[in-house]
N, C-alpha and C. Protein backbone atom coordinates (compact mmCIF):
# COMPACT_ATOMS: atom_id res chain seq x y z
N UNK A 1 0.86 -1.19 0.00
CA UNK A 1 0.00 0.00 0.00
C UNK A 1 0.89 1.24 0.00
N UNK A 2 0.47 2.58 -0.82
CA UNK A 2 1.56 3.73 -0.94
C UNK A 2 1.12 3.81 0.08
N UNK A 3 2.41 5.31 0.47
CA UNK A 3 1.80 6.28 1.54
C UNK A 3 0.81 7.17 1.45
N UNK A 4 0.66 7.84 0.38
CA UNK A 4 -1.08 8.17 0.25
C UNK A 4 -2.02 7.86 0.28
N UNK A 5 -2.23 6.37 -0.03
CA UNK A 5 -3.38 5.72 0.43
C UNK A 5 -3.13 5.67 2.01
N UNK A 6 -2.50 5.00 2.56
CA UNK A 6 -2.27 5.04 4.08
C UNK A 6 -2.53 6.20 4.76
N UNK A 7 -2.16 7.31 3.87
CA UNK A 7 -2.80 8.54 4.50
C UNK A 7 -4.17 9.15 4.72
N UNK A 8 -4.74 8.61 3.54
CA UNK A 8 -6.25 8.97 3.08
C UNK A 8 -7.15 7.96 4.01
N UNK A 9 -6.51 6.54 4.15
CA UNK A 9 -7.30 5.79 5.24
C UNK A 9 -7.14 6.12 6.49
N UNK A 10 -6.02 6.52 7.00
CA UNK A 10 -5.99 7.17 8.18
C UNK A 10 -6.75 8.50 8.48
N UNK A 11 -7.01 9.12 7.73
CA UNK A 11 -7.73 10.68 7.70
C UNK A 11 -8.93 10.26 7.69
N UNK A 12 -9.29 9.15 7.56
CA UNK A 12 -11.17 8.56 7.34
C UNK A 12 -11.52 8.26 8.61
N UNK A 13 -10.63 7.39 9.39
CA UNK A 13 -10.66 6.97 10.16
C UNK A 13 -10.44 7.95 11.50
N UNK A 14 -9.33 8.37 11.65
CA UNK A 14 -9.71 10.16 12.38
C UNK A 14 -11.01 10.51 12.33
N UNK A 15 -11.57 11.10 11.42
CA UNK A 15 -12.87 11.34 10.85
C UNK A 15 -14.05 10.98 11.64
N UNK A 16 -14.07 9.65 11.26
CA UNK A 16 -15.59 8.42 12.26
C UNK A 16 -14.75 8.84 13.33
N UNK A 17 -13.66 8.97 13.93
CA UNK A 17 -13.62 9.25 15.08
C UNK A 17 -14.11 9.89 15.73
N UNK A 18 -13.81 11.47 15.42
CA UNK A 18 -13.96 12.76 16.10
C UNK A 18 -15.74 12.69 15.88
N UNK A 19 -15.96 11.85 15.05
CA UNK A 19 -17.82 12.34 15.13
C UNK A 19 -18.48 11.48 16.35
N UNK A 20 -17.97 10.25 16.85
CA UNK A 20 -18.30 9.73 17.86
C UNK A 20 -19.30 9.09 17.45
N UNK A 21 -19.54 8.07 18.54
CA UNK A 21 -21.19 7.61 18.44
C UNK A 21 -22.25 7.61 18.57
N UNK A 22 -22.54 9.21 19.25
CA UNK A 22 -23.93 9.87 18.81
C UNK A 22 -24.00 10.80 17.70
N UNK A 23 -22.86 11.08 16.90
CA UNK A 23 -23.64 11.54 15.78
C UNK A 23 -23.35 11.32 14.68
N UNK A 24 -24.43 10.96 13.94
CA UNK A 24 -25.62 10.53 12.71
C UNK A 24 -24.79 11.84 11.62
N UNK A 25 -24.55 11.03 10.04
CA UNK A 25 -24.39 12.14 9.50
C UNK A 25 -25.65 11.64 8.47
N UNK A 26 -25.86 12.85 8.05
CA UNK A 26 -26.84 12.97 7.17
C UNK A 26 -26.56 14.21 5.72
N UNK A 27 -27.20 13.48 4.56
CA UNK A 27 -26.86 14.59 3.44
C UNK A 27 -28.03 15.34 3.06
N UNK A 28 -27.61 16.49 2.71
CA UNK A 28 -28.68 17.57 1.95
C UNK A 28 -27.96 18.27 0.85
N UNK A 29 -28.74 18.25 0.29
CA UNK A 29 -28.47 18.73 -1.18
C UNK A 29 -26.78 20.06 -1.41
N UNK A 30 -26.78 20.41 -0.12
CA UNK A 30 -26.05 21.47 -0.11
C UNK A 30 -24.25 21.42 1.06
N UNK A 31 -24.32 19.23 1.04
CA UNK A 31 -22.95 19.13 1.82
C UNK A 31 -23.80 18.18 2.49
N UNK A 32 -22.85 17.84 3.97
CA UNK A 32 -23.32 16.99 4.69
C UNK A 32 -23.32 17.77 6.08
N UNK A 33 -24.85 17.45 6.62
CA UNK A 33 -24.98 17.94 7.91
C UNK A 33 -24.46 16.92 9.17
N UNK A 34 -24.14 16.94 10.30
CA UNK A 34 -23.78 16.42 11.60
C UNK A 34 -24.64 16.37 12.06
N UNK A 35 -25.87 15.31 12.80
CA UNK A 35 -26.49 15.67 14.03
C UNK A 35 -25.72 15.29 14.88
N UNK A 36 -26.19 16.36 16.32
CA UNK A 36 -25.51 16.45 17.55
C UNK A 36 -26.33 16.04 18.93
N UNK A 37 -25.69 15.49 19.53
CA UNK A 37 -26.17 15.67 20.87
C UNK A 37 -25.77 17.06 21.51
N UNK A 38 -26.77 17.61 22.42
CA UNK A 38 -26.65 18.69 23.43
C UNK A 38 -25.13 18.36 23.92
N UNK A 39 -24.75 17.43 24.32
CA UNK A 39 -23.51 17.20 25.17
C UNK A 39 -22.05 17.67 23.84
N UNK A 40 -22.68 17.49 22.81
CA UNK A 40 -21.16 17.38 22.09
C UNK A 40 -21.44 19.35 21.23
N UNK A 41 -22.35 19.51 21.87
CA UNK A 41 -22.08 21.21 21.16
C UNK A 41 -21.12 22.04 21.82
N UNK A 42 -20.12 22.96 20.42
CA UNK A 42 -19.12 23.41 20.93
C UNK A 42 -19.97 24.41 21.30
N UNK A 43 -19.18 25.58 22.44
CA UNK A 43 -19.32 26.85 22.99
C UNK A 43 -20.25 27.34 21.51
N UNK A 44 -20.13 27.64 20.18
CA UNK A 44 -20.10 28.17 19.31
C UNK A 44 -21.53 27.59 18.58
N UNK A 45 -21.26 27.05 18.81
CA UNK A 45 -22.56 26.11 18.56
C UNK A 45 -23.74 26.15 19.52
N UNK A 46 -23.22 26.28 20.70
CA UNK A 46 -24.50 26.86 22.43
C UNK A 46 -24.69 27.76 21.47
N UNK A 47 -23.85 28.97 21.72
CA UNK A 47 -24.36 30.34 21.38
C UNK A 47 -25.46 30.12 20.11
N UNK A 48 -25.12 29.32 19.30
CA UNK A 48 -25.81 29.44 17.52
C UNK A 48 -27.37 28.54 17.78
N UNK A 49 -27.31 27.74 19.06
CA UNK A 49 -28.64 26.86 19.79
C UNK A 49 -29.41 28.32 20.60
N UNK A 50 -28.97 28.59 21.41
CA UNK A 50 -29.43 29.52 22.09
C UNK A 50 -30.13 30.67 21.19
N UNK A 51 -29.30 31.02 20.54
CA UNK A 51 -30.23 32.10 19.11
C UNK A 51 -31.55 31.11 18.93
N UNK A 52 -31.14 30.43 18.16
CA UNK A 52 -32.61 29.42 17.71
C UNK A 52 -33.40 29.43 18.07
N UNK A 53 -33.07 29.11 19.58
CA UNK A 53 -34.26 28.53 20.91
C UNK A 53 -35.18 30.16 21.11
N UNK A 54 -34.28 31.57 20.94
CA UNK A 54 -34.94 32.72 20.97
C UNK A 54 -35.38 33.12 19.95
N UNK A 55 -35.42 33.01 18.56
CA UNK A 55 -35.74 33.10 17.91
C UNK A 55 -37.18 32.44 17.89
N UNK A 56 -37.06 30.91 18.15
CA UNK A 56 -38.49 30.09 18.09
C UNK A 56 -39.66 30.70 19.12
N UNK A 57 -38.76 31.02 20.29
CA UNK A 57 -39.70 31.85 21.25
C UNK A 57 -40.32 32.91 20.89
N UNK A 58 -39.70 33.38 20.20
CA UNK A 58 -40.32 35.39 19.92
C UNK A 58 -40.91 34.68 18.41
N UNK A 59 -40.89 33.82 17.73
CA UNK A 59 -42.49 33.47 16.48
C UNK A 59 -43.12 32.90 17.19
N UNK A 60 -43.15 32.06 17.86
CA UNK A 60 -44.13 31.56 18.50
C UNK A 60 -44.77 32.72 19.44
N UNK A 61 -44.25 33.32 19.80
CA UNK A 61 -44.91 34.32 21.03
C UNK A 61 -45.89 35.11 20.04
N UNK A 62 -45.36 35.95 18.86
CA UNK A 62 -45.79 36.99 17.69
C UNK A 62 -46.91 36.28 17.51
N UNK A 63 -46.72 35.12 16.66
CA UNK A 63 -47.84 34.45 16.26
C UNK A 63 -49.16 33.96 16.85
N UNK A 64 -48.64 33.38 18.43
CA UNK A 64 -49.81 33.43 19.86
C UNK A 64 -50.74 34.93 19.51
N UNK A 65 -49.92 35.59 19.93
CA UNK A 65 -50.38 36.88 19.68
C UNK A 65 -51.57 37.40 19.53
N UNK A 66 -51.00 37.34 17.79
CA UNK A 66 -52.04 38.12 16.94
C UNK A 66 -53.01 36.78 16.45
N UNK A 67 -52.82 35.51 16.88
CA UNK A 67 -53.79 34.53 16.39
C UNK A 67 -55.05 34.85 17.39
N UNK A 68 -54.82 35.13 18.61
CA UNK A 68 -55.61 35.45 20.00
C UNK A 68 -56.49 36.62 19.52
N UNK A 69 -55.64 37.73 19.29
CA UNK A 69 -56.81 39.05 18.44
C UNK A 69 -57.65 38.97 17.44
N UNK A 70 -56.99 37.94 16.77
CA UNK A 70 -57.71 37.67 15.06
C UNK A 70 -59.31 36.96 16.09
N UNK A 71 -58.84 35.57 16.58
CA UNK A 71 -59.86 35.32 16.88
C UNK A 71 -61.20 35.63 18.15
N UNK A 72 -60.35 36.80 18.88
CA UNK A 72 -61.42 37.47 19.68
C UNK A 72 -61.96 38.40 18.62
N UNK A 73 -61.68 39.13 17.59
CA UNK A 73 -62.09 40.07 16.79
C UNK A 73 -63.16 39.75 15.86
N UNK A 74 -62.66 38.17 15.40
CA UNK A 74 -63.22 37.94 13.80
C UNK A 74 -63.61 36.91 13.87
N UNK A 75 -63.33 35.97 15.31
CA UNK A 75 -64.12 34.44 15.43
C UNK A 75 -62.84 33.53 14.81
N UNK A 76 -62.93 32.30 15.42
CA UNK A 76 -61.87 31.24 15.08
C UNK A 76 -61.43 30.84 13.78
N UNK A 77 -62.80 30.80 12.89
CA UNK A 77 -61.90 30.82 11.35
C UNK A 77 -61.49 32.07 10.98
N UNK A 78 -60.91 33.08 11.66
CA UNK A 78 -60.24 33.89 10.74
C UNK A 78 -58.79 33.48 11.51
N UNK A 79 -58.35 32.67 12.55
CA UNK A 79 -56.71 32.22 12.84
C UNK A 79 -56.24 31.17 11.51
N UNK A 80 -57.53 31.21 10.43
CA UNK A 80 -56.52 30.18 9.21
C UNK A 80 -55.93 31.59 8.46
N UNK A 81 -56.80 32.48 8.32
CA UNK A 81 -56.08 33.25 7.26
C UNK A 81 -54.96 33.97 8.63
N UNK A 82 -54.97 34.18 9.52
CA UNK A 82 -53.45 34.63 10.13
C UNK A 82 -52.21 33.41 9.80
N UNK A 83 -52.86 32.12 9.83
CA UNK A 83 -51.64 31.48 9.80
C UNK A 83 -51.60 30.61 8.08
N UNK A 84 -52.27 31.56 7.10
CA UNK A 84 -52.26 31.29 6.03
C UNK A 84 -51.19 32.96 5.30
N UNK A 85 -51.61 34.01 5.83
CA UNK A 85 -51.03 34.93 5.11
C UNK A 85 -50.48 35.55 6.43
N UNK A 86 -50.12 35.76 7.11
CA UNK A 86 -49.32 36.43 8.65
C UNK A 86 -48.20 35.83 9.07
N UNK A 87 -48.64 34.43 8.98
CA UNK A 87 -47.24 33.76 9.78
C UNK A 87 -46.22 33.74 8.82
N UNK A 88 -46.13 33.57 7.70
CA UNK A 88 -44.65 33.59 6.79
C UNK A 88 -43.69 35.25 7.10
N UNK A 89 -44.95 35.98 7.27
CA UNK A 89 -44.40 37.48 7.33
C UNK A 89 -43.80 37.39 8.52
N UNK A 90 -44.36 36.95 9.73
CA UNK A 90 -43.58 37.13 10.65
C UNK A 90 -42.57 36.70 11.23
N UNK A 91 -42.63 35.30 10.36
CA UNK A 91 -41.33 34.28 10.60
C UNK A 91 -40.24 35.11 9.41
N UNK A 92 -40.81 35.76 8.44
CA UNK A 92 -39.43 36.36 7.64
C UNK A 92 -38.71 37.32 8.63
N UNK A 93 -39.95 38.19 8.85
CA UNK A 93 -39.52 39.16 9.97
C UNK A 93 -38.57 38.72 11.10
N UNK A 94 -38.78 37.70 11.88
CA UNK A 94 -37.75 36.96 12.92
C UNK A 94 -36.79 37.15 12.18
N UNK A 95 -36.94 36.11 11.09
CA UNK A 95 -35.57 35.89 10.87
C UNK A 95 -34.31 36.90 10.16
N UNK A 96 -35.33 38.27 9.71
CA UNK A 96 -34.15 39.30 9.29
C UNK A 96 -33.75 40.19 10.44
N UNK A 97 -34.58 40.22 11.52
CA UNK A 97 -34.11 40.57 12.61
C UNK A 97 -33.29 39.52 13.78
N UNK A 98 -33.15 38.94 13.44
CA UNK A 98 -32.22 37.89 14.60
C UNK A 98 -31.03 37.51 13.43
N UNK A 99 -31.21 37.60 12.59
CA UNK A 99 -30.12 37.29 11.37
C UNK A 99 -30.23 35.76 10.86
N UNK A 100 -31.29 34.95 10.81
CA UNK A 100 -31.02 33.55 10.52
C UNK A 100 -32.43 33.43 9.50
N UNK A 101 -32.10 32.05 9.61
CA UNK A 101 -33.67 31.23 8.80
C UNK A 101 -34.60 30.82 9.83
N UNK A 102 -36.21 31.16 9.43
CA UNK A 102 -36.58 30.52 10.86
C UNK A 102 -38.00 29.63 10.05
N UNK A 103 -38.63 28.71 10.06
CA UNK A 103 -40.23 28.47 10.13
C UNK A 103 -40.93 27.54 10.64
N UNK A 104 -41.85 26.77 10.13
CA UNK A 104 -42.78 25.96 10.69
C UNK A 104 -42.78 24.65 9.77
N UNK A 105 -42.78 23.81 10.28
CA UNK A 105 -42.92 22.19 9.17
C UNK A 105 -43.75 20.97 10.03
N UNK A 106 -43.95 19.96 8.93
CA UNK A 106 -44.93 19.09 9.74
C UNK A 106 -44.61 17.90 8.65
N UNK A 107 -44.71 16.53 9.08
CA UNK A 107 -45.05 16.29 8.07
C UNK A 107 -46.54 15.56 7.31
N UNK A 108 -47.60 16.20 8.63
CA UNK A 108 -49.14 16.25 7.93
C UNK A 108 -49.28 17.67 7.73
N UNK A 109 -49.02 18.35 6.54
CA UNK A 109 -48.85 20.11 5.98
C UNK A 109 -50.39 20.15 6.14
N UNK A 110 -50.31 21.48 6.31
CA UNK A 110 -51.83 22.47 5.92
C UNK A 110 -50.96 23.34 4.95
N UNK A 111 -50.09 23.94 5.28
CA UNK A 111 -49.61 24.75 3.70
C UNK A 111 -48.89 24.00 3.43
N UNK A 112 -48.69 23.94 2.18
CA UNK A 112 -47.61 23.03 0.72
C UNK A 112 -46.28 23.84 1.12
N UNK A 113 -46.29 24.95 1.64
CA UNK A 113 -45.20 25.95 1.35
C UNK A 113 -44.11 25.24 2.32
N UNK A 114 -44.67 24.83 3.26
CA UNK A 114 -43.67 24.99 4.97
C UNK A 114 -43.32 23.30 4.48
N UNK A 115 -42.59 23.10 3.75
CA UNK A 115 -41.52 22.29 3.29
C UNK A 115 -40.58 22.31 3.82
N UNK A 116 -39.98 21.43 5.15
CA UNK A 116 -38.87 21.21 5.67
C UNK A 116 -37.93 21.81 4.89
N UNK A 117 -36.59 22.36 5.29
CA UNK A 117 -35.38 22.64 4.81
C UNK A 117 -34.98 21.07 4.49
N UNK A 118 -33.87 20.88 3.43
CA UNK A 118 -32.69 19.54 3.23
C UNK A 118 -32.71 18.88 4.40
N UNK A 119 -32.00 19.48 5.51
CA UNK A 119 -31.39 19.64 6.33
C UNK A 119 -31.84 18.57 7.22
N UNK A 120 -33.32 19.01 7.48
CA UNK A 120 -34.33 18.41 8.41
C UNK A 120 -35.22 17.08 7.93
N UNK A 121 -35.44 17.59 6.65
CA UNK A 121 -35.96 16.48 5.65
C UNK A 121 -36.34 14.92 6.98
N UNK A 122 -34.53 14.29 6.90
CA UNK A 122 -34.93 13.16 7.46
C UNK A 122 -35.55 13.18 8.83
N UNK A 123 -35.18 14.07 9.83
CA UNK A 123 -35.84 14.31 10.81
C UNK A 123 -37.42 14.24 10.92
N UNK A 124 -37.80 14.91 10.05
CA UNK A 124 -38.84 15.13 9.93
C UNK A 124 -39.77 13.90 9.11
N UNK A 125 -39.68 13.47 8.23
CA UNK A 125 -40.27 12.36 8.27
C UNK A 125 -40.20 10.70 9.44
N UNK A 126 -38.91 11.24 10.21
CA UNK A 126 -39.29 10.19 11.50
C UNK A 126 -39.51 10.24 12.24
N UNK A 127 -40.31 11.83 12.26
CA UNK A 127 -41.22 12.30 13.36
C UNK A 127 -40.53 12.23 14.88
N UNK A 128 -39.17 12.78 14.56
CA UNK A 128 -38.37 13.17 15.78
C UNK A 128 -38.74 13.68 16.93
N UNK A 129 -39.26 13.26 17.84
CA UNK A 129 -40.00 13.77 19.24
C UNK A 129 -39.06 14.75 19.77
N UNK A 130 -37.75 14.81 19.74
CA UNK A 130 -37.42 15.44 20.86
C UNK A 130 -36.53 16.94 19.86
N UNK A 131 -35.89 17.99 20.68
CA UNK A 131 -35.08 18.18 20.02
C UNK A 131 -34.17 18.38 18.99
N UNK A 132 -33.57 18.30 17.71
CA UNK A 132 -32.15 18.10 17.39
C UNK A 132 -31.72 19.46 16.80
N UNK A 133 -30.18 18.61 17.00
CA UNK A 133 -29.20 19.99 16.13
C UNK A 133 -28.08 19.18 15.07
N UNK A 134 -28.07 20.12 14.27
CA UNK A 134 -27.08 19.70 13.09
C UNK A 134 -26.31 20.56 13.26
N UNK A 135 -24.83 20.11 12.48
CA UNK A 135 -24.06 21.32 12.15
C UNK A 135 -23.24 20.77 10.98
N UNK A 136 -23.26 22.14 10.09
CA UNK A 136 -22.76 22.41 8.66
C UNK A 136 -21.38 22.33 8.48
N UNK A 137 -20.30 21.65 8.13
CA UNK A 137 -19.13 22.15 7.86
C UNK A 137 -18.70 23.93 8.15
N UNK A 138 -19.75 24.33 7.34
CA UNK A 138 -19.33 25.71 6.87
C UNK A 138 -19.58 26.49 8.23
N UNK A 139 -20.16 25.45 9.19
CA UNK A 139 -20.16 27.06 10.42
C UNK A 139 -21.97 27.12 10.86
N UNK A 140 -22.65 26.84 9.67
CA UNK A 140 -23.89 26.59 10.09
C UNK A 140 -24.47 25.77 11.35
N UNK A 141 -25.40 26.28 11.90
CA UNK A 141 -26.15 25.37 13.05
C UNK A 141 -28.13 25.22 12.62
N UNK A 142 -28.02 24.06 12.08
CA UNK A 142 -30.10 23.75 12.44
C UNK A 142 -30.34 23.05 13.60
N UNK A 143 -31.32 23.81 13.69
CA UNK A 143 -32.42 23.48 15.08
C UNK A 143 -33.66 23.17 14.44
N UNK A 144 -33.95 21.80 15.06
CA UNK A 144 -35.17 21.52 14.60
C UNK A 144 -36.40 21.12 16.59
N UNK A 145 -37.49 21.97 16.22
CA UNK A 145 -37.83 22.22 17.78
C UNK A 145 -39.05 22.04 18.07
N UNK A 146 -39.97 21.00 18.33
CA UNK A 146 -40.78 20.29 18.20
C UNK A 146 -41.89 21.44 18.98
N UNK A 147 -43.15 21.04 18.43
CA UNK A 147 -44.21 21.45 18.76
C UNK A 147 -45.51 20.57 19.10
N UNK A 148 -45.62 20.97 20.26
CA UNK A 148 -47.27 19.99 21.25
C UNK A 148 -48.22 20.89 20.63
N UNK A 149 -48.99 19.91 20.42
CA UNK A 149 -50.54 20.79 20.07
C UNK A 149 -51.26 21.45 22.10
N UNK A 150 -51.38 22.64 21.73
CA UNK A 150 -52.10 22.89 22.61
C UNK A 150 -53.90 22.69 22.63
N UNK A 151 -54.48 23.09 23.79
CA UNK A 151 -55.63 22.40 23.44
C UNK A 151 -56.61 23.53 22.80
N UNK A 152 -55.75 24.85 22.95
CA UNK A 152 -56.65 25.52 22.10
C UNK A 152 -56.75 25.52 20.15
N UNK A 153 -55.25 24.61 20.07
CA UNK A 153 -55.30 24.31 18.71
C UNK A 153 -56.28 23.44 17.94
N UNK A 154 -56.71 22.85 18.70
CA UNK A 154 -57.96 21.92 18.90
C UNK A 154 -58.72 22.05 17.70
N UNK A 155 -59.40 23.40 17.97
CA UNK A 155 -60.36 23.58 16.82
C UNK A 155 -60.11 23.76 15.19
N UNK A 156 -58.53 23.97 15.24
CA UNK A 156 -58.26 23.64 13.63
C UNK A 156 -57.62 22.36 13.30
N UNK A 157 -56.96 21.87 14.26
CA UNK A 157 -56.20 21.21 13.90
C UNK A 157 -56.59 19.42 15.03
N UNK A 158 -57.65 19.37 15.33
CA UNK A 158 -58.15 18.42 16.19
C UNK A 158 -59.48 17.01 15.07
N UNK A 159 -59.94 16.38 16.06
CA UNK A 159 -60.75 15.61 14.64
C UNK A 159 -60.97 15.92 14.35
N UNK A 160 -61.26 15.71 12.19
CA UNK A 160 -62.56 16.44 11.82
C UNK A 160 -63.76 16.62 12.43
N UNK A 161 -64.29 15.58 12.81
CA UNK A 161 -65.56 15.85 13.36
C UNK A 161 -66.30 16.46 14.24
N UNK A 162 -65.40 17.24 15.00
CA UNK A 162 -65.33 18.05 16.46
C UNK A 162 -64.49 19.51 15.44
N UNK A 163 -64.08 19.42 14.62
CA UNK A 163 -63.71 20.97 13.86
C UNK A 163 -65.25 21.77 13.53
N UNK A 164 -65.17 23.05 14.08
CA UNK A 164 -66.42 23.52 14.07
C UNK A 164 -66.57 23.57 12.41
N UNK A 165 -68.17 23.79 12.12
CA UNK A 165 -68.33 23.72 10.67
C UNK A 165 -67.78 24.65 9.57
N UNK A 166 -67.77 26.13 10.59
CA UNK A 166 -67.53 27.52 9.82
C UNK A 166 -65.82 27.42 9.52
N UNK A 167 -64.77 26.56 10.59
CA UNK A 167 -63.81 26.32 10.57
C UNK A 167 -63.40 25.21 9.72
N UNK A 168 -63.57 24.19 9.17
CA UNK A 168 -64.31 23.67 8.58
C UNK A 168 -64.26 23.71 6.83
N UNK A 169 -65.16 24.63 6.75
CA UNK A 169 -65.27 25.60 5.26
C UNK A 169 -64.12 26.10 5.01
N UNK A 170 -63.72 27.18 5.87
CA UNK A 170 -62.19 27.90 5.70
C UNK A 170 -61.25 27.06 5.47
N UNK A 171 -61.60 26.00 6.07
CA UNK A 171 -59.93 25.08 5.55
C UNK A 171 -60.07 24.60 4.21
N UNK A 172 -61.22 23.90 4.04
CA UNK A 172 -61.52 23.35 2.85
C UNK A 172 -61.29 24.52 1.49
N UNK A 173 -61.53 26.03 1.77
CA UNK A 173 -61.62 27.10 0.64
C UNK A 173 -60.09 27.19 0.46
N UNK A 174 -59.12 27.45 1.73
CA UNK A 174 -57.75 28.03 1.75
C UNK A 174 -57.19 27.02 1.35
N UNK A 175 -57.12 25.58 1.54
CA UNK A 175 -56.21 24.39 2.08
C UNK A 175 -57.10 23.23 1.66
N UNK A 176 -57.49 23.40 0.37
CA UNK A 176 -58.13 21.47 -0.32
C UNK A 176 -57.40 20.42 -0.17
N UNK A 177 -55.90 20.89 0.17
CA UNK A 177 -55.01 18.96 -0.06
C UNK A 177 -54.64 19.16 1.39
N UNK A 178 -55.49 19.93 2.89
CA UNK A 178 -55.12 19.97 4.05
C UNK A 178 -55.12 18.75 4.77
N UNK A 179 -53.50 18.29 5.29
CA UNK A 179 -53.58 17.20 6.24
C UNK A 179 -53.31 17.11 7.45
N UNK A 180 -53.36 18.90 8.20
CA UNK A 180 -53.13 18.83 9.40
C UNK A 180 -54.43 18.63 10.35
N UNK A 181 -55.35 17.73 10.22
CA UNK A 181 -56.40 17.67 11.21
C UNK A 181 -55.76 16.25 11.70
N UNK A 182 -56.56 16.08 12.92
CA UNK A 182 -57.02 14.04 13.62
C UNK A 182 -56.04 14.26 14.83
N UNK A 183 -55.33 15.20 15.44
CA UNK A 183 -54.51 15.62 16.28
C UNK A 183 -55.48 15.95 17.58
N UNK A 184 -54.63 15.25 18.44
CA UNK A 184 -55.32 15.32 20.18
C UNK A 184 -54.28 16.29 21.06
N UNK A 185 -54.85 16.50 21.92
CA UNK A 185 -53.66 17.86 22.98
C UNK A 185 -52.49 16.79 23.08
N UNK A 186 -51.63 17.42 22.92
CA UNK A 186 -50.16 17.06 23.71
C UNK A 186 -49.01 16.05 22.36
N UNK A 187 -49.77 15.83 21.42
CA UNK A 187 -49.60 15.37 19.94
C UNK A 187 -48.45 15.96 19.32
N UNK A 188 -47.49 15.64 18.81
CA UNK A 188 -46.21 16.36 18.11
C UNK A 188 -47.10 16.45 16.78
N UNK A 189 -47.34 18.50 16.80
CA UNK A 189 -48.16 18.80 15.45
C UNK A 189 -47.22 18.85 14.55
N UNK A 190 -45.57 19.30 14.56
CA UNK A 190 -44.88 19.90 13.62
C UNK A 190 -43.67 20.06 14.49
N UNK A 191 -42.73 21.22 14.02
CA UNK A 191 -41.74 21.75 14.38
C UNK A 191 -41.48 22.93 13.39
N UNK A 192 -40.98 23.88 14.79
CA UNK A 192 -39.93 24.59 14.08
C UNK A 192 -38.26 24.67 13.72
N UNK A 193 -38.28 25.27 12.69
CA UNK A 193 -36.99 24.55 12.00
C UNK A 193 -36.15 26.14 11.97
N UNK A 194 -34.61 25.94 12.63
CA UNK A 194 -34.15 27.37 12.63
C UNK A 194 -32.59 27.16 12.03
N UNK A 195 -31.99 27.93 11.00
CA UNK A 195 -31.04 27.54 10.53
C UNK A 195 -29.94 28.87 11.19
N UNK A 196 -28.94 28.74 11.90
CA UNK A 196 -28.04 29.89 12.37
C UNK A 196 -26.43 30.04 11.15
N UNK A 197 -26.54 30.85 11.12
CA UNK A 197 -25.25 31.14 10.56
C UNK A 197 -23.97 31.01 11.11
N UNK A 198 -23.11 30.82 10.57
CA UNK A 198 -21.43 30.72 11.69
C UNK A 198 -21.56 31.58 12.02
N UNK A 199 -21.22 31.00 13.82
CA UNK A 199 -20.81 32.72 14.90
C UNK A 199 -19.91 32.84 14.43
């Protein structure tokens, strides 16, 4: 065997090393991501989790919000059109003010749009209960950050048959290929998905 090969197998092997045996690599269209355990995030990587985790807090908080006014104002089917035309705005908004990527995914959609990132893709179709974080070669950090149905989500997103009628209609007018109903309180509806840039 040359010494370049000996070298190139040794550099592989380094490699599976330093990633250990909690983390999973996974590909997306754009390189290969790392998932991490909490325990193996560098300092740099806290900091790039910690953004995320505030970031997810302040859309989720925005969006509580004004879903609460819409529907003391205008009655419960008008929280589809807040979270049909409002929530993208405000998740852009997060995210040009905190400096990252931020949104919402599932993989029973009510919008077509909220298409997992690459990134999350596999996560997300194995309906990851808890947690995770990736990290990018390049410096990048995703957070993917699960969401419980609360029980006031109930009424859009609970059985059909218990979805009030007027609520109901609205989904059916906004959302014909909608598959976020049949969900009980405490149910993993989705996640949010937050991509940080190198600190």
């Amino acid at each position: 065997m040359r010494h370049g090969e000996i070298l190139l197998i040794t550099l592989i092997g380094l490699s599976v090393a330093m990633l250990g045996p909690g983390c999973a690599r996974t590909r997306s269209s754009s390189g290969q991501w790392a998932s991490l355990s909490p325990d193996q995030l560098s300092p740099t990587q806290r900091a790039q989790w910690e953004r995320a985790v505030a970031a997810r807090d302040d859309l989720f908080g925005q969006l509580m919000t004004r879903l609460q006014a819409a529907i003391e104002q205008q009655g419960t089917a008008s929280a589809i059109s807040v979270c049909q035309q409002e929530a993208p705005k405000i998740a852009r908004a997060v995210g040009e003010a905190r400096g990252l990527s931020i949104g919402r995914t599932s993989w029973k959609l009510r919008n077509p749009k909220n298409l997992p990132p690459a990134w999350a893709t596999a996560l997300v179709e194995a309906r990851t209960e808890g947690p995770s974080a990736l990290a990018h070669p390049d410096g990048r950090l995703g957070a993917l950050l699960p969401i419980r149905l609360k029980e006031q989500c109930l009424t859009c997103h609970g059985a059909a048959e218990a979805i009030p009628a007027e609520v109901r209609t609205a989904l059916k007018a906004r959302y014909p290929d909608d598959q976020a109903t049949g969900f009980a309180e405490g149910d993993l509806r989705g996640w949010f998905w937050v991509e940080v840039p190198p600190g």
